[in-house]
Protein backbone atom coordinates (compact mmCIF):
# COMPACT_ATOMS: atom_id res chain seq x y z
CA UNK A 1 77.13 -105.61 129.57
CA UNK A 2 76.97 -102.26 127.97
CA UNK A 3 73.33 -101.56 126.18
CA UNK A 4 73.06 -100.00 122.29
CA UNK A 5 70.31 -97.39 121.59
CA UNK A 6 69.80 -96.21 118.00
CA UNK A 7 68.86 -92.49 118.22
CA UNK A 8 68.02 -91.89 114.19
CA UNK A 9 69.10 -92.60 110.98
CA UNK A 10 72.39 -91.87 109.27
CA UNK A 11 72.01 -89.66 106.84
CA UNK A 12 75.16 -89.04 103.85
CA UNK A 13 74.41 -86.13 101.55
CA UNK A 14 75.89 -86.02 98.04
CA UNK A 15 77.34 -83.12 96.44
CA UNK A 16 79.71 -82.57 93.32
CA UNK A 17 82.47 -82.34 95.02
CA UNK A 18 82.09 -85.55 97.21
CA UNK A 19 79.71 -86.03 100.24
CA UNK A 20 79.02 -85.88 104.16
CA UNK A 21 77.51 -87.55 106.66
CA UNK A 22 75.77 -86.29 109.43
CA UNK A 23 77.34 -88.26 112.58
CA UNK A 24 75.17 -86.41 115.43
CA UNK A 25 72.95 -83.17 115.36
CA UNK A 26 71.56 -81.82 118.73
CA UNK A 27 70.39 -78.42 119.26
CA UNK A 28 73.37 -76.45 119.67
CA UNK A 29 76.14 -78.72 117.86
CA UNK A 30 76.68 -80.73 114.69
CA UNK A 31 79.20 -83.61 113.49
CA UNK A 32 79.51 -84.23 110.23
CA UNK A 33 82.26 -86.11 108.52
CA UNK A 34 83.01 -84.68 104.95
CA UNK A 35 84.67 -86.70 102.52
CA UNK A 36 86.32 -84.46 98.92
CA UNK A 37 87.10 -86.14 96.30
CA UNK A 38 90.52 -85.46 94.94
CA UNK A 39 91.10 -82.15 93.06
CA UNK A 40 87.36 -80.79 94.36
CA UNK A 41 86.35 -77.96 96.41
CA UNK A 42 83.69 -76.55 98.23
CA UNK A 43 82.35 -73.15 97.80
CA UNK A 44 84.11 -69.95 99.06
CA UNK A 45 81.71 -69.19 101.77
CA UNK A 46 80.28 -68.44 105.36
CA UNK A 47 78.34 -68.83 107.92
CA UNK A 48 76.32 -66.17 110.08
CA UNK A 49 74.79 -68.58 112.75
CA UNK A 50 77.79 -71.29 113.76
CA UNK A 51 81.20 -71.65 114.25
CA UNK A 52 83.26 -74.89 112.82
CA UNK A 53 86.32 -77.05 113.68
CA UNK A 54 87.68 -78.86 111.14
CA UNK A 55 89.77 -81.89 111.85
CA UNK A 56 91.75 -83.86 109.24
CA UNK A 57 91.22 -86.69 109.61
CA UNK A 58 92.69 -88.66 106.40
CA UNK A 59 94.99 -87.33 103.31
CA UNK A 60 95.19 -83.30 103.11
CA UNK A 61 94.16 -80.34 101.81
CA UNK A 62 94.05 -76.82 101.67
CA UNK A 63 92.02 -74.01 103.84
CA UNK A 64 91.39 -71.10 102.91
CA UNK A 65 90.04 -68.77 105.75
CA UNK A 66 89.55 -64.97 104.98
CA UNK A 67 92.77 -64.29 102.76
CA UNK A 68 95.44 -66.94 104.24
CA UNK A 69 95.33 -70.01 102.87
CA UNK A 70 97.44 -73.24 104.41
CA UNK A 71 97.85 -76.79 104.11
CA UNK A 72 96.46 -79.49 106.64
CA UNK A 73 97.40 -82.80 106.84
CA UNK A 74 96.09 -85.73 108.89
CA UNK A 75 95.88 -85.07 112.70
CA UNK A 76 95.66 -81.01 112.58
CA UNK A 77 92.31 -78.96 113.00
CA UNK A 78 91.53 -74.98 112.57
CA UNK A 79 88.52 -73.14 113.76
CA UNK A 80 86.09 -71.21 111.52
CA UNK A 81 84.28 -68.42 113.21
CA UNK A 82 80.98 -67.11 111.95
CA UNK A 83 81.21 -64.52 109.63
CA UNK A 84 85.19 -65.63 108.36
CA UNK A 85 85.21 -66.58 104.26
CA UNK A 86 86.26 -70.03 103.76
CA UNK A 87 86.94 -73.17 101.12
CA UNK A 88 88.62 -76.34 101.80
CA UNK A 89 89.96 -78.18 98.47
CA UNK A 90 91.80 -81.20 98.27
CA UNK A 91 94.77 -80.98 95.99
CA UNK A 92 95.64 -84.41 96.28
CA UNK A 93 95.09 -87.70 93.69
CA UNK A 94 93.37 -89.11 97.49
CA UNK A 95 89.84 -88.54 99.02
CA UNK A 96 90.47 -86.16 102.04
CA UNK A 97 88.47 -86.51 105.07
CA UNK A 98 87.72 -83.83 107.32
CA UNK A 99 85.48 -84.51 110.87
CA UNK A 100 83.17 -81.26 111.12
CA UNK A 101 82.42 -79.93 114.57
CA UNK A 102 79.49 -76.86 114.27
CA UNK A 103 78.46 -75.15 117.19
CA UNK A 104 75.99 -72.07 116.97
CA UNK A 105 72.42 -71.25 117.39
CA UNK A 106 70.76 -72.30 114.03
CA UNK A 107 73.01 -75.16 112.03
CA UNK A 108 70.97 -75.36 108.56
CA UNK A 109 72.08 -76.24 105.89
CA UNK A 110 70.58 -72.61 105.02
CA UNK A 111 73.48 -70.60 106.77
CA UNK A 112 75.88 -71.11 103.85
CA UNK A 113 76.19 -67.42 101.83
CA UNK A 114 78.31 -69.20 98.52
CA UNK A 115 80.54 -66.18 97.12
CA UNK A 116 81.91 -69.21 94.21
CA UNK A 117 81.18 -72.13 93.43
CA UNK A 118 82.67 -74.43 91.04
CA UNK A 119 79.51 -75.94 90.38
CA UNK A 120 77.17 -72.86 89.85
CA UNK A 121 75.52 -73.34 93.10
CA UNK A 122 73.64 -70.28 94.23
């Protein structure tokens, strides 16, 4: 028989435009699984200290990464490097759900340099 071991709590974070939940967090890597709520986005931003993989993981929406923006649906991922501006929003009338790989040397919540924000966010 296989044996369980609870490492910490789950933790979900809410935000305006919908929320995410911290899956794992060790000190190189993070998972997070963000859910938007329909016709939300996130801030145009980006990161200095991490890379991220997004995964779609339920409904779609579209990326925005530097100055090319694209569609994902359910089952396709994209990197983010470091550095590269980026916004996800979720066109949709369905909650989109994206599974959020970071990898990087510092993976606070602190890294994100907002350019806009829909919800005056500095």
């Amino acid at each position: 028989m296989g044996s369980v071991t609870i490492e910490k709590e789950i933790i979900t974070e809410y935000r305006p435009w919908g929320y995410y939940t911290v899956l794992e967090e060790k000190d190189s890597y993070k998972v997070k699984k963000l859910v938007i709520k329909p016709h939300q986005r996130l801030s145009l931003q980006l990161h200095h200290h991490r890379d991220e993989q997004w995964i779609m993981v339920k409904g779609k929406a579209v990326l925005r990464c530097d100055d090319i923006s694209r569609e994902y649906a359910e089952g396709e991922s994209t990197t983010i490097l470091r550095g590269q501006l980026h916004r996800i929003e979720n066109t949709s009338d369905a909650e989109a759900v994206i599974i959020e790989v970071q990898n990087g040397e510092y993976l606070g919540e602190d890294d994100i340099v907002r350019f806009e924000d829909d919800y005056s966010r500095a």
